[in-house]
N, C-alpha and C. Protein backbone atom coordinates (compact mmCIF):
# COMPACT_ATOMS: atom_id res chain seq x y z
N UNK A 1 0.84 -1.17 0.00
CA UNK A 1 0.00 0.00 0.00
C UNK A 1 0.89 1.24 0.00
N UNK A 2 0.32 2.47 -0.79
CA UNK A 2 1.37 3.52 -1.00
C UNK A 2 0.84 4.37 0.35
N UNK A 3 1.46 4.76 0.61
CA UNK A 3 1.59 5.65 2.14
C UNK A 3 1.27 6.90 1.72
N UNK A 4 0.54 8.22 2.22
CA UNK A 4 -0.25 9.24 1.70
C UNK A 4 1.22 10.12 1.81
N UNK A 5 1.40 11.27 1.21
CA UNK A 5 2.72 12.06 1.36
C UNK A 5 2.13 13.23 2.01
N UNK A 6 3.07 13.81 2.79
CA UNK A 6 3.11 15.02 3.40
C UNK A 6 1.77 16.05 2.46
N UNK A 7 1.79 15.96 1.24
CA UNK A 7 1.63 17.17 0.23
C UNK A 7 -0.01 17.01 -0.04
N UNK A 8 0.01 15.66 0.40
CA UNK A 8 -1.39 14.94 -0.28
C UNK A 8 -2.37 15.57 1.25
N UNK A 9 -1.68 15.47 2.38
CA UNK A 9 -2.13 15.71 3.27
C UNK A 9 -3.01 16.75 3.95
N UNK A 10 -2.36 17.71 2.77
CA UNK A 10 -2.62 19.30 3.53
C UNK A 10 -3.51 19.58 2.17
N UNK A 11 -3.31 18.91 1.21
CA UNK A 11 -3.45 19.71 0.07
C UNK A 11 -4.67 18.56 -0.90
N UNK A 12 -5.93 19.08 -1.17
CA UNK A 12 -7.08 17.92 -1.53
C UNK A 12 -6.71 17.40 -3.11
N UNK A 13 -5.92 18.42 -3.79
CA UNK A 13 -6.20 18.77 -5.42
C UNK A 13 -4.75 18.05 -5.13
N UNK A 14 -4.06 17.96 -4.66
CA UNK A 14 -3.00 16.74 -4.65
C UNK A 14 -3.14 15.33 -4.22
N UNK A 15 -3.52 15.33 -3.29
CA UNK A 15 -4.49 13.75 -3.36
C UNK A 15 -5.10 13.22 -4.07
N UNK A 16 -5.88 14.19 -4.98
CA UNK A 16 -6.80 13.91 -5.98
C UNK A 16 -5.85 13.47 -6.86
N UNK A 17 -4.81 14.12 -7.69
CA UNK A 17 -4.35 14.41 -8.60
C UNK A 17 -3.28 12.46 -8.24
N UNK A 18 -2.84 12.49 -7.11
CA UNK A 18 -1.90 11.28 -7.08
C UNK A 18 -2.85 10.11 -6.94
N UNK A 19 -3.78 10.26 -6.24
CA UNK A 19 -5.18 8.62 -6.17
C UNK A 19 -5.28 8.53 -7.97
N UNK A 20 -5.66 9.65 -8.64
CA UNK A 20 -5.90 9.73 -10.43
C UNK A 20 -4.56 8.39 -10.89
N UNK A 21 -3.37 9.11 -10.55
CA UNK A 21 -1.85 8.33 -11.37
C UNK A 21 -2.00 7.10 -10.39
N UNK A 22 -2.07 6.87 -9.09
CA UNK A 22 -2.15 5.46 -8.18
C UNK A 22 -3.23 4.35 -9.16
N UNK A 23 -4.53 5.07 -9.36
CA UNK A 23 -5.38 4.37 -9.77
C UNK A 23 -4.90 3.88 -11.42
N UNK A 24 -4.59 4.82 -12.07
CA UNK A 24 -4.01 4.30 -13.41
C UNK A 24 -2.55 3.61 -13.55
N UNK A 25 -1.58 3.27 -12.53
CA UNK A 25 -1.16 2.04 -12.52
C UNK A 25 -1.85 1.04 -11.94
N UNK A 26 -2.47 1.13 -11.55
CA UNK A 26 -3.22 0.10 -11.02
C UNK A 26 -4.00 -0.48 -11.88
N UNK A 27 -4.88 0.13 -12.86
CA UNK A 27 -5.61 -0.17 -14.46
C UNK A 27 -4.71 -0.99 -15.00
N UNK A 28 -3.34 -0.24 -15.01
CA UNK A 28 -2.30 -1.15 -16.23
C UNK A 28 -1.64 -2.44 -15.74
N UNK A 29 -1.68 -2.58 -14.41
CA UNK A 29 -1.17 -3.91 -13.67
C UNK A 29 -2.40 -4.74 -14.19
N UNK A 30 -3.72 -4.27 -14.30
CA UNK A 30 -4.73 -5.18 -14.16
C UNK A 30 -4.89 -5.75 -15.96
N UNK A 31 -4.50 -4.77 -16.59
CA UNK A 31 -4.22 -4.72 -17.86
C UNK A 31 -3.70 -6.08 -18.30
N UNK A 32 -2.70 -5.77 -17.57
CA UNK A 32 -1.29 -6.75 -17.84
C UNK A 32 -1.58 -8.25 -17.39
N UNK A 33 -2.11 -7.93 -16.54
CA UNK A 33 -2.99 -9.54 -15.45
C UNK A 33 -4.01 -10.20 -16.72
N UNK A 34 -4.85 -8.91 -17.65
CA UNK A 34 -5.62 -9.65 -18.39
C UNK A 34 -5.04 -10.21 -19.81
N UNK A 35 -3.94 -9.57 -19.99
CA UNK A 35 -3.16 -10.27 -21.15
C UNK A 35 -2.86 -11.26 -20.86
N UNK A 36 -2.14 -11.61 -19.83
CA UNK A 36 -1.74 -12.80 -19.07
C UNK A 36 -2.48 -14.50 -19.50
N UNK A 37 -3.76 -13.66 -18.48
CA UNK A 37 -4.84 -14.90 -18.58
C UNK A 37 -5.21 -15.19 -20.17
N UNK A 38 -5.32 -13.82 -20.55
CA UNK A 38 -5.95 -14.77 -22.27
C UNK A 38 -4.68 -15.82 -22.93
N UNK A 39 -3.27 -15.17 -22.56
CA UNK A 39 -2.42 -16.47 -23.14
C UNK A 39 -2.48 -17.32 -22.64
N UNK A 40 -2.70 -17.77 -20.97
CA UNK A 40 -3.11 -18.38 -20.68
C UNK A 40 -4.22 -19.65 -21.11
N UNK A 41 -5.17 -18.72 -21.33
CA UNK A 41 -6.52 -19.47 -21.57
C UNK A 41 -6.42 -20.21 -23.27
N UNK A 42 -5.55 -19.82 -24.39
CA UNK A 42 -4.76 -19.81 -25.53
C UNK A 42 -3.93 -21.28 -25.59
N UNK A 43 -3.26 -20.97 -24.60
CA UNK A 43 -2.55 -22.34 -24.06
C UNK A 43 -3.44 -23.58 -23.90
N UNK A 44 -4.29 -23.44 -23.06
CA UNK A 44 -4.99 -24.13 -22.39
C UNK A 44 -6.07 -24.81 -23.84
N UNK A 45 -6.51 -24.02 -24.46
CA UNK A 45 -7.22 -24.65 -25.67
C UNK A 45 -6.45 -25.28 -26.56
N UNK A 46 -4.81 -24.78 -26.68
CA UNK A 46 -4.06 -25.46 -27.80
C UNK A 46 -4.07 -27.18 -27.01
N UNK A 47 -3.92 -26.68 -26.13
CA UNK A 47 -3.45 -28.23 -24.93
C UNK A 47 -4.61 -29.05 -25.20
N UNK A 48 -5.69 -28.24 -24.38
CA UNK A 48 -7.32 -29.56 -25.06
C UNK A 48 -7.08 -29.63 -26.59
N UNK A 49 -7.05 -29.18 -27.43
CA UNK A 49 -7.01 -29.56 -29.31
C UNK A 49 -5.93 -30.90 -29.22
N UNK A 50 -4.91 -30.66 -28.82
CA UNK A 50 -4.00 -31.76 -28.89
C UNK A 50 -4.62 -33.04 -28.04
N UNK A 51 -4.89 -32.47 -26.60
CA UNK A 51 -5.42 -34.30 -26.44
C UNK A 51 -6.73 -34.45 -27.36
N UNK A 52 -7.37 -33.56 -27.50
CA UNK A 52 -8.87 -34.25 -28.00
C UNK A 52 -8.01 -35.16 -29.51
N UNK A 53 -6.91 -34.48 -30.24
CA UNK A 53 -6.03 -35.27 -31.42
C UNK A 53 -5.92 -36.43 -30.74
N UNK A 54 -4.75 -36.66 -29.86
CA UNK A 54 -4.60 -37.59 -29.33
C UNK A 54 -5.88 -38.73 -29.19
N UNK A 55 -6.44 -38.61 -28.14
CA UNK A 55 -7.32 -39.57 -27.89
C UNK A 55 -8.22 -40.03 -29.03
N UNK A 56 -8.40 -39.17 -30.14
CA UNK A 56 -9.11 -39.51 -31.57
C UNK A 56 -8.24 -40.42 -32.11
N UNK A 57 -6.69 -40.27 -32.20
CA UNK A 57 -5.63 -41.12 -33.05
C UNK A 57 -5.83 -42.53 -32.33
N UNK A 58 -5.79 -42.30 -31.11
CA UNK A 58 -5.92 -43.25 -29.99
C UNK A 58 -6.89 -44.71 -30.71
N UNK A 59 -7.55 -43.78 -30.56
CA UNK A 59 -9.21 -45.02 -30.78
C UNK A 59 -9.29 -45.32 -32.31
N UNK A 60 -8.90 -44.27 -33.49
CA UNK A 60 -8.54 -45.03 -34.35
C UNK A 60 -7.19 -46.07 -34.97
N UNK A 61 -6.33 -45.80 -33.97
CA UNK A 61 -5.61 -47.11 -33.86
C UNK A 61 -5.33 -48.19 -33.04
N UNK A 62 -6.84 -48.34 -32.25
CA UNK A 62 -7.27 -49.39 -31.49
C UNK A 62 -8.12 -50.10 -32.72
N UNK A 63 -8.57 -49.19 -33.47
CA UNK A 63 -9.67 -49.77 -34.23
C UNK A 63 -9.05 -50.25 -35.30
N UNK A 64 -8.02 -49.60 -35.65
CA UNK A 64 -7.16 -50.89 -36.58
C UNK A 64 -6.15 -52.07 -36.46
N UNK A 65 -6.03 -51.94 -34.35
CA UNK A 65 -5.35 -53.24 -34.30
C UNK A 65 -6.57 -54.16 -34.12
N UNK A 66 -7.87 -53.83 -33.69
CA UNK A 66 -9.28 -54.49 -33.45
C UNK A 66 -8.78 -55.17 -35.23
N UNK A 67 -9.25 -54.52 -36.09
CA UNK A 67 -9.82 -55.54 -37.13
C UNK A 67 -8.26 -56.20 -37.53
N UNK A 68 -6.96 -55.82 -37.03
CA UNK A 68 -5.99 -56.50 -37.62
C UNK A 68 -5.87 -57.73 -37.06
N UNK A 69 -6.25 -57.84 -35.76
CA UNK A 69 -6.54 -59.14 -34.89
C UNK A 69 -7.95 -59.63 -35.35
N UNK A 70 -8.56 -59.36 -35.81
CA UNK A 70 -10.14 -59.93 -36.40
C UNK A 70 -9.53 -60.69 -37.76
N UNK A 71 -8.94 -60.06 -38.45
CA UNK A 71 -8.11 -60.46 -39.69
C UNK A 71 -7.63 -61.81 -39.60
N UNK A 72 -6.72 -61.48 -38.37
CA UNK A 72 -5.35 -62.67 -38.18
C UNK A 72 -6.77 -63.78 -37.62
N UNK A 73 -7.17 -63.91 -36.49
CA UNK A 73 -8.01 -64.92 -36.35
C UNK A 73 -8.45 -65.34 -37.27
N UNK A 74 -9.52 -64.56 -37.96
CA UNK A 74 -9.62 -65.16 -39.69
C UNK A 74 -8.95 -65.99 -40.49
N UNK A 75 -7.98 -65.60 -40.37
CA UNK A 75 -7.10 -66.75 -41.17
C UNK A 75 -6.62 -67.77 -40.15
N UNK A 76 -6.37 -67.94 -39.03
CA UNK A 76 -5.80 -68.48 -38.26
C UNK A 76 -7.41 -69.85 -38.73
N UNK A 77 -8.28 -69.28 -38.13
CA UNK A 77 -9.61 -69.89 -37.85
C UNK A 77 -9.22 -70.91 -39.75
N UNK A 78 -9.34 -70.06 -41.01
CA UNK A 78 -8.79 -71.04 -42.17
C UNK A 78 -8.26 -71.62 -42.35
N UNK A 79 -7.31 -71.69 -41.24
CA UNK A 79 -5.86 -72.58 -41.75
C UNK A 79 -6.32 -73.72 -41.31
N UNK A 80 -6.92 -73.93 -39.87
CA UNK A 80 -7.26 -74.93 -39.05
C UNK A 80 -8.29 -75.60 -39.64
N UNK A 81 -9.37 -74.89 -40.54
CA UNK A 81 -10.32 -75.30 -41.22
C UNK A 81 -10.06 -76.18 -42.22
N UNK A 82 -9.46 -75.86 -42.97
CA UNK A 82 -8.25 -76.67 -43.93
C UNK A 82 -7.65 -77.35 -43.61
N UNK A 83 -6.46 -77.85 -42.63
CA UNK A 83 -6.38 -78.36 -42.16
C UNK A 83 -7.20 -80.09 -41.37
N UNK A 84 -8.29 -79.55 -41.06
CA UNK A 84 -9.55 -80.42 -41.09
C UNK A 84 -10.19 -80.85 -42.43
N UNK A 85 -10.11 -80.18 -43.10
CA UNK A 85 -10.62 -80.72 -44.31
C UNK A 85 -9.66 -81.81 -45.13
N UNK A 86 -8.65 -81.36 -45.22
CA UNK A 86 -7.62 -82.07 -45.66
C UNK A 86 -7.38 -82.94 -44.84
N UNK A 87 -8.10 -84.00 -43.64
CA UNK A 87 -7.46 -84.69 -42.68
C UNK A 87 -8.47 -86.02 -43.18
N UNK A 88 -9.69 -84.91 -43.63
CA UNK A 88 -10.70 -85.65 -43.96
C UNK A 88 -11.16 -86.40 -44.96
């Protein structure tokens, strides 16, 4: 907290005049606080875009080891089939 000065004390149109410049750094700190947060918040959406990527790549390459193992059984399941047939 800024401490009132001698000048501000005696004098109203100086108080006035320094609360005016106190208060407008104070605007620009808050300024600065709101630039802040929007890169912030910037960040934070690039970050969700990438996992929501992620977890999409995710599940479509579950879904192509799903049918690559659906595949392989497939044939696995033919060979054995054949196998039987030819025994027969």
């Amino acid at each position: 907290m800024i401490a009132s000065t001698p000048l501000e004390k005696e004098n109203l149109e100086a108080h006035v005049d320094l609360c005016a410049l106190r208060y407008e750094q104070v605007n620009k700190k808050l300024e600065e606080i709101d630039v802040q947060f929007e890169k912030i918040d910037k960040r934070f959406d690039s970050i969700d875009n990438k996992i929501e990527r992620i977890e999409y790549d995710m599940k479509k390459g579950n879904t192509a080891i799903l049918v690559a193992l659906i595949g392989a059984t497939a044939t696995i399941i033919a060979a054995f089939v054949g196998v039987i047939v030819l025994m027969l």
